[in-house]
PDB file of N, CA and C in Angstrom:
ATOM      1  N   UNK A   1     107.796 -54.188 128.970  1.00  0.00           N
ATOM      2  CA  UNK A   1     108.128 -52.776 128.930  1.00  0.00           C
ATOM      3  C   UNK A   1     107.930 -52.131 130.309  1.00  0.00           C
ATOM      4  N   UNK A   2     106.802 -52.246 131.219  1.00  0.00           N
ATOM      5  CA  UNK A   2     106.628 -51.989 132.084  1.00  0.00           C
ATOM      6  C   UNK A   2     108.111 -52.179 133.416  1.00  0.00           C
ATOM      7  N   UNK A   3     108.036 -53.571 133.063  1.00  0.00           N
ATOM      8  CA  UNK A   3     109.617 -53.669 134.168  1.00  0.00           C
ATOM      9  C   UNK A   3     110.681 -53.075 133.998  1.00  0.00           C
ATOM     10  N   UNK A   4     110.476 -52.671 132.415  1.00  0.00           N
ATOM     11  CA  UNK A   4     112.137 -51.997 132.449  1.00  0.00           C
ATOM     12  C   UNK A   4     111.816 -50.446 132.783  1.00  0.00           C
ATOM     13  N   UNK A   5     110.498 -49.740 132.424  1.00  0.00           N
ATOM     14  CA  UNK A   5     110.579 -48.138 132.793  1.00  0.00           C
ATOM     15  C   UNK A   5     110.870 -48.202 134.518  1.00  0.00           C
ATOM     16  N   UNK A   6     109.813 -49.312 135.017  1.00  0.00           N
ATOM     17  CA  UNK A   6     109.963 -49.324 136.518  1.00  0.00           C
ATOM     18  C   UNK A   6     111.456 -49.121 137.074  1.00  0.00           C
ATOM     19  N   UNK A   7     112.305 -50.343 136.345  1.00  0.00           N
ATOM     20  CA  UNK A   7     113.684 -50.186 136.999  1.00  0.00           C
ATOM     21  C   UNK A   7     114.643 -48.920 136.809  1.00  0.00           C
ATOM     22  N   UNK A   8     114.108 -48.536 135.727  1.00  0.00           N
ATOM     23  CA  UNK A   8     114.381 -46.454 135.169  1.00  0.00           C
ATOM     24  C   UNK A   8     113.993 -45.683 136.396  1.00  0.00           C
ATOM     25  N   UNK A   9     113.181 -45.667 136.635  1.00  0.00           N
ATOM     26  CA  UNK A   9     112.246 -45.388 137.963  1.00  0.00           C
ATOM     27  C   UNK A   9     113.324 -45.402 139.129  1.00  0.00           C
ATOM     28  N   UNK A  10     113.386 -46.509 139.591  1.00  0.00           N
ATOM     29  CA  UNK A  10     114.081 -46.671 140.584  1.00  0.00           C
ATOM     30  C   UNK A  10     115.421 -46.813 140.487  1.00  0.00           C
ATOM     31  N   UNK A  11     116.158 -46.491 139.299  1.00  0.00           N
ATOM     32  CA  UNK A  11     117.671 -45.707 139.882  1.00  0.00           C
ATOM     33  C   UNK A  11     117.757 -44.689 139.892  1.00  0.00           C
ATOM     34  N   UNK A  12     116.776 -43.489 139.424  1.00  0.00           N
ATOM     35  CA  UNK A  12     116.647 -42.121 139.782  1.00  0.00           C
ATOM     36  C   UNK A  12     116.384 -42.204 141.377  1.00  0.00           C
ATOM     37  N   UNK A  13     115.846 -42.804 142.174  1.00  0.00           N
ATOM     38  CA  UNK A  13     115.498 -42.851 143.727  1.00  0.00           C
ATOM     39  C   UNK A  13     117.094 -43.135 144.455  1.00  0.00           C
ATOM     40  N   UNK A  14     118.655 -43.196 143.674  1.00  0.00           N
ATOM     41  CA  UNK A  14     119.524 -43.782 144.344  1.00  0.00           C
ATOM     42  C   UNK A  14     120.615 -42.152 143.978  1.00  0.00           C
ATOM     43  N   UNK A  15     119.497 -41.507 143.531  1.00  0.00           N
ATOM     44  CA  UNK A  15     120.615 -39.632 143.164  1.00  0.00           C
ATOM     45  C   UNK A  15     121.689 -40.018 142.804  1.00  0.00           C
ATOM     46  N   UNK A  16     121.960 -40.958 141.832  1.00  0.00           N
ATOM     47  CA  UNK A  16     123.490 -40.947 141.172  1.00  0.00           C
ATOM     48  C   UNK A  16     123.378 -39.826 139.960  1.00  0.00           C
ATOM     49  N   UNK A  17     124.557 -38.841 139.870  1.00  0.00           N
ATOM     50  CA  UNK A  17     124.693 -38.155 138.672  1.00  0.00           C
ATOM     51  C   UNK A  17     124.493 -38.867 137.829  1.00  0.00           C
ATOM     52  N   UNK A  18     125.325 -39.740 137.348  1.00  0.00           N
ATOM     53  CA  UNK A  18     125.410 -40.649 135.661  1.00  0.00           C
ATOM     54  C   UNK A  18     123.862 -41.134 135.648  1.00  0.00           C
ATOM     55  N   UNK A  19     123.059 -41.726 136.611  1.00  0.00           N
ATOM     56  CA  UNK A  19     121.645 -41.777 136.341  1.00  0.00           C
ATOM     57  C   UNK A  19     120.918 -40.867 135.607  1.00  0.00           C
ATOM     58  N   UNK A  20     121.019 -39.870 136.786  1.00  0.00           N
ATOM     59  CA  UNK A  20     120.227 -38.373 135.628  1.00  0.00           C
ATOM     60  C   UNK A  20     120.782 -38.019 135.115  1.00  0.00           C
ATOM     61  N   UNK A  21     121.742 -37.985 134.588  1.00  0.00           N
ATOM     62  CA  UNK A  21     122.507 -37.410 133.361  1.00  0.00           C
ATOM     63  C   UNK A  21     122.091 -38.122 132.192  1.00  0.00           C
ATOM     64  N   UNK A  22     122.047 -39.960 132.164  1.00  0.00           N
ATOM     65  CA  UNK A  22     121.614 -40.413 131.362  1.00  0.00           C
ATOM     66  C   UNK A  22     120.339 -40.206 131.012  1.00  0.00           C
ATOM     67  N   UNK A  23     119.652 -40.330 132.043  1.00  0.00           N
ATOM     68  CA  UNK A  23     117.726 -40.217 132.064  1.00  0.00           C
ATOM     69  C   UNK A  23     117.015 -39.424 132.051  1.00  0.00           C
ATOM     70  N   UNK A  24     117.638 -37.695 132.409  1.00  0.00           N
ATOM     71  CA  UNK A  24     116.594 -37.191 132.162  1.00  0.00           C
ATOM     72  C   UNK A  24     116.984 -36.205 130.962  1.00  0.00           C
ATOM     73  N   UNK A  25     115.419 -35.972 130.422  1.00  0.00           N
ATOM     74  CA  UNK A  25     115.662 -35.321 128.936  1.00  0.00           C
ATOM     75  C   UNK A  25     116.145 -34.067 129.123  1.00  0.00           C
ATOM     76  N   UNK A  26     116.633 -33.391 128.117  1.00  0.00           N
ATOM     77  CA  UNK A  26     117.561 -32.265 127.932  1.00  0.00           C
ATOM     78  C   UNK A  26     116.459 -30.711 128.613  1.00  0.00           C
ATOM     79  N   UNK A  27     115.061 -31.193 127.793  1.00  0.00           N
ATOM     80  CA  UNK A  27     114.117 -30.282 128.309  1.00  0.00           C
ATOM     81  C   UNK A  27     113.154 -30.709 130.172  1.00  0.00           C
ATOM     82  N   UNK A  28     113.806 -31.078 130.268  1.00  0.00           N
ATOM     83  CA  UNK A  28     113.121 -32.322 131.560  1.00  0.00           C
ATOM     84  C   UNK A  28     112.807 -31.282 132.864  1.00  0.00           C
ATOM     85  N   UNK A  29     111.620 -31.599 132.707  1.00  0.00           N
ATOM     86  CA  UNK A  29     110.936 -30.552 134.131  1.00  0.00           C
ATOM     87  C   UNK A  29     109.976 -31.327 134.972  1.00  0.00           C
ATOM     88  N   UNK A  30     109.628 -31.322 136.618  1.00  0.00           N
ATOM     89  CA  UNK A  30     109.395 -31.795 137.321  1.00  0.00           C
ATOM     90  C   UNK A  30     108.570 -30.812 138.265  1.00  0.00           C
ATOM     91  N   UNK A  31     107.241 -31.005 138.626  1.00  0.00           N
ATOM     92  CA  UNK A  31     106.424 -30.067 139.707  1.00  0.00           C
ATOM     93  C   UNK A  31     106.454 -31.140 140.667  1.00  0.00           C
ATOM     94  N   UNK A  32     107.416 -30.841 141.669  1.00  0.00           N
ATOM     95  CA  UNK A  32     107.577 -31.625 143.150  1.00  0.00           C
ATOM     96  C   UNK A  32     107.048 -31.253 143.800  1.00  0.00           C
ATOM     97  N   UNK A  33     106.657 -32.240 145.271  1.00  0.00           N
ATOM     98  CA  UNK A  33     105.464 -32.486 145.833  1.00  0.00           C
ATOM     99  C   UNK A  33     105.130 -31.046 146.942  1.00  0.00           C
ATOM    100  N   UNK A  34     106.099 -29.717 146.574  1.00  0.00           N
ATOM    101  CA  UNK A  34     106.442 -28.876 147.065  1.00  0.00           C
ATOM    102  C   UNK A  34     105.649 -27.066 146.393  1.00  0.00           C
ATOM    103  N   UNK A  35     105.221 -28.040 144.931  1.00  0.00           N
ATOM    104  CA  UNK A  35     104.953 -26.890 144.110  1.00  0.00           C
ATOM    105  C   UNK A  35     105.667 -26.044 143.447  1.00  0.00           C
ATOM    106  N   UNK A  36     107.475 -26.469 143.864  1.00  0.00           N
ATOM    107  CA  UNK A  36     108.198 -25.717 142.655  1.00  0.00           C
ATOM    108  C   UNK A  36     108.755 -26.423 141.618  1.00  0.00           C
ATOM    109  N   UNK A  37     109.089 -26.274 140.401  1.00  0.00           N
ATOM    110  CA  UNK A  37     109.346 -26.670 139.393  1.00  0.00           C
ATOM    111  C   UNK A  37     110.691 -26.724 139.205  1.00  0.00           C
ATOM    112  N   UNK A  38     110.824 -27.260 138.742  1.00  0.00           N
ATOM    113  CA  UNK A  38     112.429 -27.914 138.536  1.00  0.00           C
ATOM    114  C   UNK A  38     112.707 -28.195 137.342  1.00  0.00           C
ATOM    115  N   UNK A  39     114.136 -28.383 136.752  1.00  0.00           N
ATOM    116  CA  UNK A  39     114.533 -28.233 135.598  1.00  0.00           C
ATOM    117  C   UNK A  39     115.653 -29.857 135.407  1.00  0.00           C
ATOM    118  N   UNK A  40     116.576 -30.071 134.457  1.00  0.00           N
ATOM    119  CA  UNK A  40     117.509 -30.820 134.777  1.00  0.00           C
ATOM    120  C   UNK A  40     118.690 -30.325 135.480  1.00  0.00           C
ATOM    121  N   UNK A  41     119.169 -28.977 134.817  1.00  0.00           N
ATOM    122  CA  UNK A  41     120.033 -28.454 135.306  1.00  0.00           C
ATOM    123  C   UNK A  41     119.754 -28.002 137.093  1.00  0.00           C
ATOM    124  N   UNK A  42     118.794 -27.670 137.422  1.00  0.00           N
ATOM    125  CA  UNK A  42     118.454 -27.821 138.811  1.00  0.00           C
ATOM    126  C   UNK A  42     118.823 -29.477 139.641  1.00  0.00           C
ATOM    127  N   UNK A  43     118.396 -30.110 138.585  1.00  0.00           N
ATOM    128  CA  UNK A  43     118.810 -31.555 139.408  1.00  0.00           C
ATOM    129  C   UNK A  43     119.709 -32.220 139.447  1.00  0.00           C
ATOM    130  N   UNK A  44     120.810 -31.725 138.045  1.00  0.00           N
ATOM    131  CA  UNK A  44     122.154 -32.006 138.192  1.00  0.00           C
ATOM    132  C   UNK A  44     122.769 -31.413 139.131  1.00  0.00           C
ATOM    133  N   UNK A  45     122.748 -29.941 139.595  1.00  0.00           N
ATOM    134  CA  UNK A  45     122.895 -29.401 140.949  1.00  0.00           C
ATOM    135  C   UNK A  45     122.835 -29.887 142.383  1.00  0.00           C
ATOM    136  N   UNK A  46     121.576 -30.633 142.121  1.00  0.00           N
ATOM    137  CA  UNK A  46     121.176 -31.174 143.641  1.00  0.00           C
ATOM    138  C   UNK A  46     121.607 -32.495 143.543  1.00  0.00           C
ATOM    139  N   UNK A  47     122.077 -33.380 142.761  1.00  0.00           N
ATOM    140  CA  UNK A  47     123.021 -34.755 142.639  1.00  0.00           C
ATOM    141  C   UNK A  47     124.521 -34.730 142.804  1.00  0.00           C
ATOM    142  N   UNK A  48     124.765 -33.487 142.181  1.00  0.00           N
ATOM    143  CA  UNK A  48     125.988 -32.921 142.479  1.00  0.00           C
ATOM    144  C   UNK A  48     126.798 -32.438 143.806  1.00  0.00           C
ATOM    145  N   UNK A  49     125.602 -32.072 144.274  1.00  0.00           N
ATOM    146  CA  UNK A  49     126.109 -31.967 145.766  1.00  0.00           C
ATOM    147  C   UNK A  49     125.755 -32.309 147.441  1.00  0.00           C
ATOM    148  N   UNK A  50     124.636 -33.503 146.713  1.00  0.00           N
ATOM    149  CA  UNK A  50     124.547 -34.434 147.859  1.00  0.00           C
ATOM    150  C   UNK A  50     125.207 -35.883 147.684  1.00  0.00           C
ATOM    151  N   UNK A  51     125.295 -36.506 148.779  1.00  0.00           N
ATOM    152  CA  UNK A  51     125.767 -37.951 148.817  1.00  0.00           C
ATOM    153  C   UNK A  51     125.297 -38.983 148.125  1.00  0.00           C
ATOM    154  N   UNK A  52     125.233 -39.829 147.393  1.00  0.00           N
ATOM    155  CA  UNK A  52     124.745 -40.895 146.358  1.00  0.00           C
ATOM    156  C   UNK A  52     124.382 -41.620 147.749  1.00  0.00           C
ATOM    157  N   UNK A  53     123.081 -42.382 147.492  1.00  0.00           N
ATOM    158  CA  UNK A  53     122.262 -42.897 148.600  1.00  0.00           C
ATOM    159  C   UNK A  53     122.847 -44.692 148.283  1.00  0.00           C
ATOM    160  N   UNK A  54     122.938 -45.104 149.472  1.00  0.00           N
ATOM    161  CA  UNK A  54     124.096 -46.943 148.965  1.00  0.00           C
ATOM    162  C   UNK A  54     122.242 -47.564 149.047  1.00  0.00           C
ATOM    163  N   UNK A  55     121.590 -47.079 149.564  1.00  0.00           N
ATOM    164  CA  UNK A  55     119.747 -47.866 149.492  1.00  0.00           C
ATOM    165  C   UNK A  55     118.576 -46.191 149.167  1.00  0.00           C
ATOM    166  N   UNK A  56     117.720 -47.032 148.886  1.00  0.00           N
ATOM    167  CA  UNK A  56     116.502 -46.676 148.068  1.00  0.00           C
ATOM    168  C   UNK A  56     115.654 -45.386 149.587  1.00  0.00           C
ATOM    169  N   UNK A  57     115.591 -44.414 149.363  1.00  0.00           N
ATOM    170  CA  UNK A  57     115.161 -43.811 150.496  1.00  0.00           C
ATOM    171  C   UNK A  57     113.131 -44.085 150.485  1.00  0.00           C
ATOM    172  N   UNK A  58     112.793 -44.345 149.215  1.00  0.00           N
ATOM    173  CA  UNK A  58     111.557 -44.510 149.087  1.00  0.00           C
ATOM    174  C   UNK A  58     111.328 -45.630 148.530  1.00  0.00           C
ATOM    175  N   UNK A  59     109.780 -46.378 148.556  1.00  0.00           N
ATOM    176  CA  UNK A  59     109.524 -47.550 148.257  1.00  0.00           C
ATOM    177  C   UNK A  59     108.571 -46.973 147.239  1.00  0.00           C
ATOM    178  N   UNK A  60     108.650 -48.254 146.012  1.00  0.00           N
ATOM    179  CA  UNK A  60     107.723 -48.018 144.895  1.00  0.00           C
ATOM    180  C   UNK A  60     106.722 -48.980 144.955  1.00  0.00           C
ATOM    181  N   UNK A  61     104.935 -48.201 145.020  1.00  0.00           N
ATOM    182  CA  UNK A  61     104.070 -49.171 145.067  1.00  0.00           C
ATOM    183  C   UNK A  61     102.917 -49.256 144.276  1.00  0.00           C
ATOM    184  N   UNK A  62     101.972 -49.696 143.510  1.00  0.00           N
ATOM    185  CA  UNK A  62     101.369 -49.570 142.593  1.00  0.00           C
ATOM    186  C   UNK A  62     101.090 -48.750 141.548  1.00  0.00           C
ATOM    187  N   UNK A  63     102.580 -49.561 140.947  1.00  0.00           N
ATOM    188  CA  UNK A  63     103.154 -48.869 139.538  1.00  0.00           C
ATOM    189  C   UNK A  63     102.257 -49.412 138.343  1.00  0.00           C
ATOM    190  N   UNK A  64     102.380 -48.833 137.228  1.00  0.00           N
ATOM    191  CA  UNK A  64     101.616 -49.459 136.649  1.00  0.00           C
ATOM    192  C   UNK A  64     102.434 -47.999 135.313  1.00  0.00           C
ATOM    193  N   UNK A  65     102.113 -48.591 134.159  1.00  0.00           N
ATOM    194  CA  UNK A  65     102.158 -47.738 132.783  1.00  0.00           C
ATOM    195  C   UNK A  65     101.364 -47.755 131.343  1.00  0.00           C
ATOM    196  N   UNK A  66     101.381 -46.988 130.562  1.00  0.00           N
ATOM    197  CA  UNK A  66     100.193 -46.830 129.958  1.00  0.00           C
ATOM    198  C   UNK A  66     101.084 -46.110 128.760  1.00  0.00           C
ATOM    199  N   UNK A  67     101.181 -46.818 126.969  1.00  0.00           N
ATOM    200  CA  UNK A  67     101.251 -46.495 126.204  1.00  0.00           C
ATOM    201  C   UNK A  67     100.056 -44.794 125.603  1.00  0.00           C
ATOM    202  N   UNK A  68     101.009 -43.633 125.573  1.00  0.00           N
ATOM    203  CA  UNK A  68      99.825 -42.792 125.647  1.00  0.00           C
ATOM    204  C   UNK A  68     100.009 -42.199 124.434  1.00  0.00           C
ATOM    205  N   UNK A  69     101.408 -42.558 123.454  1.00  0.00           N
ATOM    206  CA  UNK A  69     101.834 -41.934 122.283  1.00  0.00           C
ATOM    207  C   UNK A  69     102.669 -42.746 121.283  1.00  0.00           C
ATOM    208  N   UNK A  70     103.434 -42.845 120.190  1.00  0.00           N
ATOM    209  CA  UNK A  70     104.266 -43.605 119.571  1.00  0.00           C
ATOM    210  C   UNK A  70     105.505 -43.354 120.881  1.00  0.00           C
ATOM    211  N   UNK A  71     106.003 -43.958 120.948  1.00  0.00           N
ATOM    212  CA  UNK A  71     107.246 -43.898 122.187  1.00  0.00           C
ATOM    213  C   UNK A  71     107.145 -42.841 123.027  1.00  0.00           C
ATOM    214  N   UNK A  72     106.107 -43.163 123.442  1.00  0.00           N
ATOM    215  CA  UNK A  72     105.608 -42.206 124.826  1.00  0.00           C
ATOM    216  C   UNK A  72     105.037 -43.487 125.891  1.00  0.00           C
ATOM    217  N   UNK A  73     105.359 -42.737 127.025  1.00  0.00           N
ATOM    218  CA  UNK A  73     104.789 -43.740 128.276  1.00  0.00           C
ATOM    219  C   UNK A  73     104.295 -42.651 129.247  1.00  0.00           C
ATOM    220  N   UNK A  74     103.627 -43.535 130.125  1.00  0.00           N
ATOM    221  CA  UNK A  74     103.437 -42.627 131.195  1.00  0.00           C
ATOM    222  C   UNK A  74     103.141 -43.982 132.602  1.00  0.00           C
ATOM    223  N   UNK A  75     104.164 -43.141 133.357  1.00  0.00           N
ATOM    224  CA  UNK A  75     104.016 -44.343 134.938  1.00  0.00           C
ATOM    225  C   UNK A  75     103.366 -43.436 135.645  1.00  0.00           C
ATOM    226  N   UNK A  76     102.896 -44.503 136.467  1.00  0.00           N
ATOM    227  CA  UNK A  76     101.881 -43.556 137.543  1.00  0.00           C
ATOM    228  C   UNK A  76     102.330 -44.651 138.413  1.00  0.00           C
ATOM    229  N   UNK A  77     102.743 -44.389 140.223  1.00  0.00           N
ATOM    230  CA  UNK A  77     102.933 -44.831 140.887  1.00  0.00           C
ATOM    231  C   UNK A  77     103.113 -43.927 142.336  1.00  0.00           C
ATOM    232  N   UNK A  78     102.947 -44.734 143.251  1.00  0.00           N
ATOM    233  CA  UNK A  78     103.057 -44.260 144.462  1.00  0.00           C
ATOM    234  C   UNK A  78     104.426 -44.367 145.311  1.00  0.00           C
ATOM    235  N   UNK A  79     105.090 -43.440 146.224  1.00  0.00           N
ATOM    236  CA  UNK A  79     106.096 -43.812 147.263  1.00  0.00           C
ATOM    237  C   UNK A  79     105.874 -43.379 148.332  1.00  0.00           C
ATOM    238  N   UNK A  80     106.523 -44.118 149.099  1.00  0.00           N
ATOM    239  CA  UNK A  80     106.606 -43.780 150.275  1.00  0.00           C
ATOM    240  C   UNK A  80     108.479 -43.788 151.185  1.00  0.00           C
ATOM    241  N   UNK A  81     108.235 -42.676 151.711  1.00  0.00           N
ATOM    242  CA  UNK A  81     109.378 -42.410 152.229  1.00  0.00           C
ATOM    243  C   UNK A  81     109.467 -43.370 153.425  1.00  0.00           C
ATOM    244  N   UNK A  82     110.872 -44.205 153.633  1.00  0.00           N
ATOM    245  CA  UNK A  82     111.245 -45.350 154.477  1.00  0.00           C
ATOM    246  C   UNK A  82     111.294 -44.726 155.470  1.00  0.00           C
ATOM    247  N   UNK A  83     111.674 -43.398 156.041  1.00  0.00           N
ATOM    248  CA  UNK A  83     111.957 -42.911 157.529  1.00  0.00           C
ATOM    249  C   UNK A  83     110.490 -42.087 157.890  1.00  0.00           C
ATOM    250  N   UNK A  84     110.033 -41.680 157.065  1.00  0.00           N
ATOM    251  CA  UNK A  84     108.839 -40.979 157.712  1.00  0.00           C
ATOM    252  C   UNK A  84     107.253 -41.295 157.543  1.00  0.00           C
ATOM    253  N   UNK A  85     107.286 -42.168 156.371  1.00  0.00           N
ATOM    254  CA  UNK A  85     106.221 -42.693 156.131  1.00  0.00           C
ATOM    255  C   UNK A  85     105.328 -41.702 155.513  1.00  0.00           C
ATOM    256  N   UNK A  86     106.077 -40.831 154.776  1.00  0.00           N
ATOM    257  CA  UNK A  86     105.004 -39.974 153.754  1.00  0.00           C
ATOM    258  C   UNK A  86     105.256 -40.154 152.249  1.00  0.00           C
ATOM    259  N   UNK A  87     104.186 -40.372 152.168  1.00  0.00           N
ATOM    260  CA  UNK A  87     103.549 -41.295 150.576  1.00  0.00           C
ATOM    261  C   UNK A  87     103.104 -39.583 149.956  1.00  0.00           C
ATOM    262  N   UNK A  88     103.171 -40.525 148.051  1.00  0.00           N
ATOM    263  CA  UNK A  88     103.419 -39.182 147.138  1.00  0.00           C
ATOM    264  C   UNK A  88     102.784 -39.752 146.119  1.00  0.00           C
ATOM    265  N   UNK A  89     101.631 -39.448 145.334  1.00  0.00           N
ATOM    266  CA  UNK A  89     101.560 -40.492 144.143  1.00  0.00           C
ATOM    267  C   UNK A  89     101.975 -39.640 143.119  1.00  0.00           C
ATOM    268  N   UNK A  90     102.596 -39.950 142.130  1.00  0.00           N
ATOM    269  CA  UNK A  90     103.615 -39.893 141.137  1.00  0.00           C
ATOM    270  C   UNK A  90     103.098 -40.073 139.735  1.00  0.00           C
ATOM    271  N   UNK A  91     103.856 -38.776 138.795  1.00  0.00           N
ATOM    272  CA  UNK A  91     102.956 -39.308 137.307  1.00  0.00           C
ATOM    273  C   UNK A  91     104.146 -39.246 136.691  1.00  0.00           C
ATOM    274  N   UNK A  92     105.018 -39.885 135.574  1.00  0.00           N
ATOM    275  CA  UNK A  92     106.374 -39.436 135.348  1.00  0.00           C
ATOM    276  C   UNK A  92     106.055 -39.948 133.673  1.00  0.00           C
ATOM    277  N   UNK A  93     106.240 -39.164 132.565  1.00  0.00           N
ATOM    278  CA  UNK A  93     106.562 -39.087 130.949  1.00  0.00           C
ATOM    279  C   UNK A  93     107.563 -39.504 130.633  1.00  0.00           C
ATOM    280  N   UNK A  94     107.740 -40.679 129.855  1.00  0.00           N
ATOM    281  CA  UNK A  94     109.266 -41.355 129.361  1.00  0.00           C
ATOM    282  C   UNK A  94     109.130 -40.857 128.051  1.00  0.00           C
ATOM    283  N   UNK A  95     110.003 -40.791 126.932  1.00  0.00           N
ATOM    284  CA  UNK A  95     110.025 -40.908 125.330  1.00  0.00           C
ATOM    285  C   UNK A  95     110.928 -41.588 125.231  1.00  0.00           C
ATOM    286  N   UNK A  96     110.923 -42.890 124.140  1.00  0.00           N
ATOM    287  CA  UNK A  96     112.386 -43.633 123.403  1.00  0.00           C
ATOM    288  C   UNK A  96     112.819 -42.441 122.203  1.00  0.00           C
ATOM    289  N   UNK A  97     114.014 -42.208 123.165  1.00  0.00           N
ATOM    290  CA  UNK A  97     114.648 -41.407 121.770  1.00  0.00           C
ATOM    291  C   UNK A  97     115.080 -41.989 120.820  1.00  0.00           C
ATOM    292  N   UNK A  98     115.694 -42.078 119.432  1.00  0.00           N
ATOM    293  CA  UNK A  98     115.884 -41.844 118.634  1.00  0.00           C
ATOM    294  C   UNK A  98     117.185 -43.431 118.218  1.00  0.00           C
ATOM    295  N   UNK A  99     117.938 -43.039 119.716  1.00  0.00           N
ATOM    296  CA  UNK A  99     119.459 -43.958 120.063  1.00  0.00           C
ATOM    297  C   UNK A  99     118.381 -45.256 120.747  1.00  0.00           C
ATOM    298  N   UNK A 100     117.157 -45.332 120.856  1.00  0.00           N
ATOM    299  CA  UNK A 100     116.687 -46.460 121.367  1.00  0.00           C
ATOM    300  C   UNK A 100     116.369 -46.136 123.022  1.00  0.00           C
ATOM    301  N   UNK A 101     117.213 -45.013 123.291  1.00  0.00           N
ATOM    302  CA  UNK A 101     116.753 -45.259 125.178  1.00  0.00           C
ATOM    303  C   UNK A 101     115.886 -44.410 125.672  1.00  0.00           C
ATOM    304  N   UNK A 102     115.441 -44.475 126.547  1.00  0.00           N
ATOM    305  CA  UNK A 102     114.235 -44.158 127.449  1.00  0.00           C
ATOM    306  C   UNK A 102     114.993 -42.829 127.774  1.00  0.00           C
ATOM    307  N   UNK A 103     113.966 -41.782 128.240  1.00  0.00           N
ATOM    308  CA  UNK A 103     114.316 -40.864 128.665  1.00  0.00           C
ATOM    309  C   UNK A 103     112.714 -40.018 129.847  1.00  0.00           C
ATOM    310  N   UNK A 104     113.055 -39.472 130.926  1.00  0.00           N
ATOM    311  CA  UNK A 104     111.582 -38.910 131.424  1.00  0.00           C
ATOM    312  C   UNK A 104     112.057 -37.133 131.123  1.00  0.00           C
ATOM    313  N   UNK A 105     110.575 -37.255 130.582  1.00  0.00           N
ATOM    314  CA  UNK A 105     110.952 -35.617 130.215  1.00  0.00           C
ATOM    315  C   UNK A 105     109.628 -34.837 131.050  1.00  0.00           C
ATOM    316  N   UNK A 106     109.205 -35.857 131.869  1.00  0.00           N
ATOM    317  CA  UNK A 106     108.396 -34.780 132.730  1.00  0.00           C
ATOM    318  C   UNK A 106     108.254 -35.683 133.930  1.00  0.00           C
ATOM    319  N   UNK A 107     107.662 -34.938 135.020  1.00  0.00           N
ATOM    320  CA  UNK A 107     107.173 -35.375 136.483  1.00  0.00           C
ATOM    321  C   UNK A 107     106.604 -34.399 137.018  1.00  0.00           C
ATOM    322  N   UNK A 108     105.887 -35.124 138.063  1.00  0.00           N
ATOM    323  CA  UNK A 108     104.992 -34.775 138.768  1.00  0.00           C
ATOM    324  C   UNK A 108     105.068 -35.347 140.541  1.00  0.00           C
ATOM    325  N   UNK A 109     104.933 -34.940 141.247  1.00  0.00           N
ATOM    326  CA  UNK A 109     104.913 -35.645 142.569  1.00  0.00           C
ATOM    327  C   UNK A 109     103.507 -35.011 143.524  1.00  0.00           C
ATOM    328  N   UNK A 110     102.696 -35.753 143.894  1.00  0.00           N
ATOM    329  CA  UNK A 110     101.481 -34.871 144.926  1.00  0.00           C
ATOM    330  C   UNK A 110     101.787 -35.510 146.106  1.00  0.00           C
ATOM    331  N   UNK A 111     101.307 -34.927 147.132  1.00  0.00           N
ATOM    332  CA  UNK A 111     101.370 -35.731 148.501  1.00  0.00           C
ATOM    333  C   UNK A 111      99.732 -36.367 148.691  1.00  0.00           C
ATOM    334  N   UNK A 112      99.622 -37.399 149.322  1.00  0.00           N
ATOM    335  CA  UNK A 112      98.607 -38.214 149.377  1.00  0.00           C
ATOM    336  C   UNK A 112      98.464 -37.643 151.020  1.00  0.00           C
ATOM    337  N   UNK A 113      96.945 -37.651 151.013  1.00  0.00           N
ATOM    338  CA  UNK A 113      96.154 -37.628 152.470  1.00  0.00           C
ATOM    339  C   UNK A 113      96.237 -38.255 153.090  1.00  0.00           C
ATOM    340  N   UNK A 114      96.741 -39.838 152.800  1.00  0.00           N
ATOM    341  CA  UNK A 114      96.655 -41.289 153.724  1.00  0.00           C
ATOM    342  C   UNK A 114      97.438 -41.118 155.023  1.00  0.00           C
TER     343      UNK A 114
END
């Protein structure tokens, strides 16, 4: 289970619309590493009108997940950005809906001191 939320994980890091469109939940909100909150419809916006990335702009590193409900998850993991080298550790809420698929209906991003 773990490998497959991970790889969930990391096609949201490649900003394809059809990604988040599929993945994130209808109510899906996000406190980025910025302090503002975000919505889906905010992030269909911002997929919408940037470039789909052809590589991964951040690296994923001690991921790890944790059964916290009946089809609830929770990943906790770290990134780091490939051009600047600023790391974020990460808390992100999946639920299996109903149709069987994964969905994150929450996030979190902090910036790390390192």
């Amino acid at each position: 289970m773990e490998n497959i939320l991970k790889e969930l994980e990391e096609l949201l890091l490649f900003y394809r619309k059809e990604d988040f469109k599929k993945l994130l939940d209808e109510n899906y909100k996000e406190i980025g590493v910025s302090g503002k909150i975000y919505n889906k419809a905010m992030e269909m916006n911002y997929v919408n009108s940037h470039q789909v990335l052809s590589e991964k702009k951040f690296t994923i590193s001690d991921f790890s997940s944790k059964k916290i409900g009946e089809n609830l998850i929770m990943n906790s993991f770290k990134t780091t950005d490939k051009r600047t080298n600023v790391s974020a550790f990460r808390t992100s809420l999946w639920k299996k809906q109903v149709n069987g698929n994964w969905q994150i209906f929450f996030h979190q991003g902090t910036l790390t001191s390192e």
